[in-house]
Protein backbone atom coordinates (compact mmCIF):
# COMPACT_ATOMS: atom_id res chain seq x y z
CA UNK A 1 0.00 0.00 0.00
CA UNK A 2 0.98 3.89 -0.87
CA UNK A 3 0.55 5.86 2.16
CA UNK A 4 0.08 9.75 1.56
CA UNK A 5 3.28 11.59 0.18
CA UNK A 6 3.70 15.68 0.70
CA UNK A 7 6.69 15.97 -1.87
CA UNK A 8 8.50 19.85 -1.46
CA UNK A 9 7.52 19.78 -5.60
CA UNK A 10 4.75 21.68 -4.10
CA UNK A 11 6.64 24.63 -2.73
CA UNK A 12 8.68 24.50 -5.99
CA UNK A 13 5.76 25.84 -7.75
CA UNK A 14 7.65 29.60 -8.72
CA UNK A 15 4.16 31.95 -9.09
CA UNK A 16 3.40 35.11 -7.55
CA UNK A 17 -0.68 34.43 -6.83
CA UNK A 18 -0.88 37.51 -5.51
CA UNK A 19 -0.58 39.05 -8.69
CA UNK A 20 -2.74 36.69 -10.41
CA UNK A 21 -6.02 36.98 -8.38
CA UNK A 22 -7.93 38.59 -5.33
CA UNK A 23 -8.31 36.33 -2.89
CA UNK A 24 -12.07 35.10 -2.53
CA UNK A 25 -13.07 35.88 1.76
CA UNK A 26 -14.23 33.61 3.48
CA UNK A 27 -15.58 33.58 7.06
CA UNK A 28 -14.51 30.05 8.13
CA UNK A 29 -15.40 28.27 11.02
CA UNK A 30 -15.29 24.37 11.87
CA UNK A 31 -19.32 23.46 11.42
CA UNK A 32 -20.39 20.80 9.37
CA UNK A 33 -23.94 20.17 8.93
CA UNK A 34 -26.15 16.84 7.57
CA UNK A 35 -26.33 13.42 8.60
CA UNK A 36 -22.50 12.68 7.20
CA UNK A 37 -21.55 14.53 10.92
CA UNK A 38 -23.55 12.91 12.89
CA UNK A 39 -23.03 9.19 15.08
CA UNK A 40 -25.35 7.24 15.39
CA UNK A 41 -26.50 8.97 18.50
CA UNK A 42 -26.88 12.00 17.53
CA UNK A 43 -23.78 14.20 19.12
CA UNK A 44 -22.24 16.39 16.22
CA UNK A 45 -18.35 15.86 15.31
CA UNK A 46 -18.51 11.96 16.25
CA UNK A 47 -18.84 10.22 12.88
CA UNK A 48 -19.74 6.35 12.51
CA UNK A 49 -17.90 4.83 9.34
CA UNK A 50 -20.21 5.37 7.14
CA UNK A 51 -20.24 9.13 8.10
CA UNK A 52 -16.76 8.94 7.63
CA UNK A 53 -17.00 7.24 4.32
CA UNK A 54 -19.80 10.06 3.39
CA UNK A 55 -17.43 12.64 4.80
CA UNK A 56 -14.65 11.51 2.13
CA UNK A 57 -16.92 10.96 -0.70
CA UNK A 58 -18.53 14.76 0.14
CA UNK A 59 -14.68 16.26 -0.24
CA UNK A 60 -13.66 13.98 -3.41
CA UNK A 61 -17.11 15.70 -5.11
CA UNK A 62 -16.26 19.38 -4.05
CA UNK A 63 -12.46 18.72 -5.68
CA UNK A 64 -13.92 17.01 -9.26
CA UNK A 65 -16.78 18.49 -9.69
CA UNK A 66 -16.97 22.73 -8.75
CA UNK A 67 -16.94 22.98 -5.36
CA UNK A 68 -15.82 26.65 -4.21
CA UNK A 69 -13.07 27.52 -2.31
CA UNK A 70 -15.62 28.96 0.39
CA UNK A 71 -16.80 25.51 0.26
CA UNK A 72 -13.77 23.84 0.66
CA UNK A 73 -12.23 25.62 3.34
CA UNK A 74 -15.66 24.67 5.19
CA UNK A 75 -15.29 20.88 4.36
CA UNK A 76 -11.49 20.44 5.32
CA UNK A 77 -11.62 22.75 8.10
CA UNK A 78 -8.42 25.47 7.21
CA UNK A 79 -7.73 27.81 4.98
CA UNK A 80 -4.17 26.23 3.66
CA UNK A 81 -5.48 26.19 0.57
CA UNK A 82 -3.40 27.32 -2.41
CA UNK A 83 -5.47 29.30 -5.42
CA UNK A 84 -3.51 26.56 -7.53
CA UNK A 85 -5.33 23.65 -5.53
CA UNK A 86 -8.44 24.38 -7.14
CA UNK A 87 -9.21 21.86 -10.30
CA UNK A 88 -12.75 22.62 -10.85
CA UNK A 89 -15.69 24.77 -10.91
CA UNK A 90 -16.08 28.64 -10.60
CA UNK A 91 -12.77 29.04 -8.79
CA UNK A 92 -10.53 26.75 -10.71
CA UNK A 93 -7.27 28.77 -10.90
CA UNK A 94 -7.86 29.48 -14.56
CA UNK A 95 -10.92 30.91 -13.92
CA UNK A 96 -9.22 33.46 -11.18
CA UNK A 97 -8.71 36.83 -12.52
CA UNK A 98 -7.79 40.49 -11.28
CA UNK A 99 -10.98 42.76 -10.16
CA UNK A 100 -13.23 44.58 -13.04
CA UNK A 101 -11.43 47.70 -12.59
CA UNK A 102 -7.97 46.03 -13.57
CA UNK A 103 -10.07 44.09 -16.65
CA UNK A 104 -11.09 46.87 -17.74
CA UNK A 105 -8.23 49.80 -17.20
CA UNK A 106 -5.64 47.02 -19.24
CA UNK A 107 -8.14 45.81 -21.88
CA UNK A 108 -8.28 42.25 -20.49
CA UNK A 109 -12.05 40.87 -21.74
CA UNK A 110 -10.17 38.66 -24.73
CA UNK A 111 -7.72 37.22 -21.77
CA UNK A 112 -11.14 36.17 -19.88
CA UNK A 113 -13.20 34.53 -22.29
CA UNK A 114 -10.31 32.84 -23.53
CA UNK A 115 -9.13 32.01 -19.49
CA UNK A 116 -12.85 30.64 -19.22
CA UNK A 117 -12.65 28.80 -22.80
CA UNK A 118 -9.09 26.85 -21.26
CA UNK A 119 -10.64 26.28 -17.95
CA UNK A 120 -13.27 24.00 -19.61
CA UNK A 121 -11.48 22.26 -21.79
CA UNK A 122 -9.40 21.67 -18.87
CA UNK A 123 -11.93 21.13 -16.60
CA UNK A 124 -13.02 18.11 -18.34
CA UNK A 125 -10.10 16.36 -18.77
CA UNK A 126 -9.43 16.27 -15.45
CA UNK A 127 -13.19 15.19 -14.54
CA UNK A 128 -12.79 12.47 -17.53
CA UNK A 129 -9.64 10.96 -15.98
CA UNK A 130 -10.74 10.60 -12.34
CA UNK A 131 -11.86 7.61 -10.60
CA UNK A 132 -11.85 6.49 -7.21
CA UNK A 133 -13.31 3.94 -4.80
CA UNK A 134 -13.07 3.63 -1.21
CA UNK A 135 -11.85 0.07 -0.65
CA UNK A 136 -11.32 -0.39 3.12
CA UNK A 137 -12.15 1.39 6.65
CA UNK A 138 -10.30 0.32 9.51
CA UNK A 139 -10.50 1.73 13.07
CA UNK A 140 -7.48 2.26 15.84
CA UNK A 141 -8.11 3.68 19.53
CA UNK A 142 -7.75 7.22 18.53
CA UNK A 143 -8.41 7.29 15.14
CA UNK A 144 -10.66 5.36 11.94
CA UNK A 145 -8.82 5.24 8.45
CA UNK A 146 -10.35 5.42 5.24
CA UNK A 147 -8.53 3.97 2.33
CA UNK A 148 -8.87 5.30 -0.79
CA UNK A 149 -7.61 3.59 -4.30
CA UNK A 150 -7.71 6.71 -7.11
CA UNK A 151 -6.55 7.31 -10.31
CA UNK A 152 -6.00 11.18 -11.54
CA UNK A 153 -4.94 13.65 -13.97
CA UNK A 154 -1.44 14.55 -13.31
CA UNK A 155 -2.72 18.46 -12.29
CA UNK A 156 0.44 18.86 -10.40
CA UNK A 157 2.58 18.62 -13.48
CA UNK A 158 0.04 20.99 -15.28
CA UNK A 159 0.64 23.45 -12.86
CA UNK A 160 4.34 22.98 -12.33
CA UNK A 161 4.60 23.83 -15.91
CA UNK A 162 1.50 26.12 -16.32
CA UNK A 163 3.86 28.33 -13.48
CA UNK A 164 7.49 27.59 -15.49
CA UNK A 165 5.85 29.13 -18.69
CA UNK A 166 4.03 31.87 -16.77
CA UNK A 167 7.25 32.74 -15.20
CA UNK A 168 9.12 32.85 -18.81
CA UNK A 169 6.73 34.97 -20.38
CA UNK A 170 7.03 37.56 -17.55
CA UNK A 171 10.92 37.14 -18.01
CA UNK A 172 10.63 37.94 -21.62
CA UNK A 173 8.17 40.96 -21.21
CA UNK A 174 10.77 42.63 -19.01
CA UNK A 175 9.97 41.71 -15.49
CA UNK A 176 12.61 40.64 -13.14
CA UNK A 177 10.44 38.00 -10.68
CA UNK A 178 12.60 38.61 -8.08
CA UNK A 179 12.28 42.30 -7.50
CA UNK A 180 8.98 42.97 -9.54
CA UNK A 181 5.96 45.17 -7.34
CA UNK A 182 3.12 44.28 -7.46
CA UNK A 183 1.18 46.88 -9.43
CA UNK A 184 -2.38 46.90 -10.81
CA UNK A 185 -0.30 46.79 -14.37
CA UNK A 186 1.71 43.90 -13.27
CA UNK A 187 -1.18 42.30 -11.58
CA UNK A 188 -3.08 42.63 -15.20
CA UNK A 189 0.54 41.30 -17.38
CA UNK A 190 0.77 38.12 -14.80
CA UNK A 191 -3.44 37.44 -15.89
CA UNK A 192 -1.68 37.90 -19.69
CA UNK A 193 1.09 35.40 -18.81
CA UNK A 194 -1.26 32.55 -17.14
CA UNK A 195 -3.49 32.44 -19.91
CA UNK A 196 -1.56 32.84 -22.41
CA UNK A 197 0.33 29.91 -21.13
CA UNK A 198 -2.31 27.74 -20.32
CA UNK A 199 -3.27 28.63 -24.28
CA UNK A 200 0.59 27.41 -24.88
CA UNK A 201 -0.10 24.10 -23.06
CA UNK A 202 -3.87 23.44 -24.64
CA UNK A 203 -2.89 21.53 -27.27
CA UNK A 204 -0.73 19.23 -25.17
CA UNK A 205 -3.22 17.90 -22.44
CA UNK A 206 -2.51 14.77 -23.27
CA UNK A 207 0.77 14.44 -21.87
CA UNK A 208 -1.25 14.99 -18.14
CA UNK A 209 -3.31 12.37 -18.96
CA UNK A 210 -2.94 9.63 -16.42
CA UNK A 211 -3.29 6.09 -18.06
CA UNK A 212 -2.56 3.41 -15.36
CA UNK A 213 -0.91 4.91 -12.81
CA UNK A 214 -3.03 3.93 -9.58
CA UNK A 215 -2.18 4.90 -6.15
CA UNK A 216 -3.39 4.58 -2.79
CA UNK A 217 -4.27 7.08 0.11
CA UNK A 218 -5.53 7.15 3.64
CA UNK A 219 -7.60 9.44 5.50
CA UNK A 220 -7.63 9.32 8.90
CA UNK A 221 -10.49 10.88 11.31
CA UNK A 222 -8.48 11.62 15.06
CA UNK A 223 -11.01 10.46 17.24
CA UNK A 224 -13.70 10.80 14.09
CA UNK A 225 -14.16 13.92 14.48
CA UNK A 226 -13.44 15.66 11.28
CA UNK A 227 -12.93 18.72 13.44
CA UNK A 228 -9.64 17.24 14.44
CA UNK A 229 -8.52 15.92 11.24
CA UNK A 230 -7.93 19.33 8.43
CA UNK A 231 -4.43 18.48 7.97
CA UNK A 232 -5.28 14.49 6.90
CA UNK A 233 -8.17 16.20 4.44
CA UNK A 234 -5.52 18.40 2.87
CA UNK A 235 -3.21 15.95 2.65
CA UNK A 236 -6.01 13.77 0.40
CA UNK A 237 -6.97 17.13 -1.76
CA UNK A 238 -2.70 16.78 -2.44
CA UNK A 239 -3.26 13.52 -3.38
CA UNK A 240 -6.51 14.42 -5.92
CA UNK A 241 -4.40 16.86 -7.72
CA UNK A 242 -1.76 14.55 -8.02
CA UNK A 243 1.61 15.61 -6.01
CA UNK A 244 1.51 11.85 -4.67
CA UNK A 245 2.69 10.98 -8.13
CA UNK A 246 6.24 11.30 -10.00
CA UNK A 247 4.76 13.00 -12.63
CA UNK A 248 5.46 16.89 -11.83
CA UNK A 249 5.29 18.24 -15.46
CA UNK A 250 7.70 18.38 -18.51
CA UNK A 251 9.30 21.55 -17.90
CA UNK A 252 11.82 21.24 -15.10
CA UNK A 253 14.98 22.97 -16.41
CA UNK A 254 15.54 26.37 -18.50
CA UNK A 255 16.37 24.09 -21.39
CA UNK A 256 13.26 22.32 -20.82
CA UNK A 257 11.52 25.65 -21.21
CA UNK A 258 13.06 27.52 -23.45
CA UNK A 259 12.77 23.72 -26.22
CA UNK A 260 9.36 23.99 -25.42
CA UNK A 261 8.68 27.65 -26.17
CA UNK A 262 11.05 27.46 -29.66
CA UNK A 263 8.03 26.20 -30.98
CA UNK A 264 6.13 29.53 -30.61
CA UNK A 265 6.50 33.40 -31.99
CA UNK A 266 6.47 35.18 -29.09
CA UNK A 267 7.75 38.00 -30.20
CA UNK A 268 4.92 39.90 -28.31
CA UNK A 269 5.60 37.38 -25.23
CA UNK A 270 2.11 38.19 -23.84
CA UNK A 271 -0.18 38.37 -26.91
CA UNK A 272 -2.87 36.10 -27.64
């Protein structure tokens, strides 16, 4: 069996979100309502296994199929959730843009209907390449696992190299990462760059696609109570978008980058 991996890949994801999106608020507090909360008696936060087993299938939907992050944050119980952690629905990361004001002051209506265009398309390939099962629920004195056998759409390697070619095109338009401010004009060129990237990487999908790999993953309740348990949930949503896997994109290296990009004018390096 494949127990849960948290590779550093993650934190080797180079993007400046801040520049890419406003933050959706969220008032979050650790409430969970409906019958996958409650025991058999009654008392809320004490889960029987098939609440537990609800409680997991309930997260795996809001990951695949459009939950919000508002949403999210209320299921797994913290707000640790990175913009890029978002596969699906409204707030899928290529559907995250800078406020009207900045669409409209820098001319950005093309970027967003194409941004919306590339989320779907992306949207449902990763829907089309999930499945799961729950295959086994075991519980200990202080805690009841629930193991989970999943396939996926290697998302992590999408967005390692969704982020490398991002980070180029900025590069090439003049921006030095390291220094840069964040300005409304720099907020609207780092919208250019994503999409335009994600435009870049449209056509090759396919190398995300996940054929066979399957894995395994385990989700733990402390003392089922899925008020005690956010880190185990966000270390399954890691697992959905794939950093369990050894697949962390194509691009890893400047030459990888710059081979990929030879295939492209980008003479205007932010033009769609």
């Amino acid at each position: 069996m494949k127990n849960k991996k948290k590779t550093n890949k993650r934190t080797k994801i180079i993007i400046i979100l801040a520049a890419a999106i406003i933050l959706i608020a969220a008032g979050v507090g650790f409430y969970f309502l409906g019958k996958a909360t409650l025991g058999d008696n009654g008392e809320k936060g004490t889960l029987t296994e098939e609440g537990m087993k609800n409680y997991v299938e309930e997260l795996t939907e809001l990951l695949i199929n459009g939950g919000t992050k508002e949403e999210l944050i209320k299921k797994i119980g913290s707000e640790n959730i990175l913009d890029t952690d978002i596969m699906t629905g409204k707030d899928m990361y290529l559907r995250q843009k800078p406020d009207d004001a900045i669409i409209s002051k820098y001319n950005l209506d093309n970027y967003v209907t194409l941004g919306e265009e590339l989320a779907t398309t992306l949207e449902n390939a990763i829907k089309n390449n999930f499945e799961y099962k729950i295959t086994d629920v075991i519980d200990n004195n202080d805690f009841t696992s629930v193991t989970v056998a999943y396939k996926t759409f290697y998302y992590a390697g999408y967005i390692n190299d969704l982020s490398q070619v991002q980070n180029d095109l900025l590069t090439r338009a003049g921006y030095d990462l390291d220094t840069v401010s964040i300005t409304d004009e720099f907020q609207a060129d780092s919208y250019k760059a994503k999409i335009k990237a994600a435009y870049l990487l449209n056509n090759y999908l396919d190398n995300y696609r996940n054929e066979n790999e399957n894995n395994e993953t385990i989700v733990s309740f402390m003392n089922d109570n899925p008020t005690e348990s956010a880190d185990e949930f966000l270390s399954y949503l890691m697992n959905i978008t794939g950093y369990a896997y050894t697949n962390f994109g194509n691009l890893n290296t400047q030459a990888d980058i710059d081979n990929f990009l030879s295939n492209f004018d980008l003479t205007n390096p932010l033009a769609i």
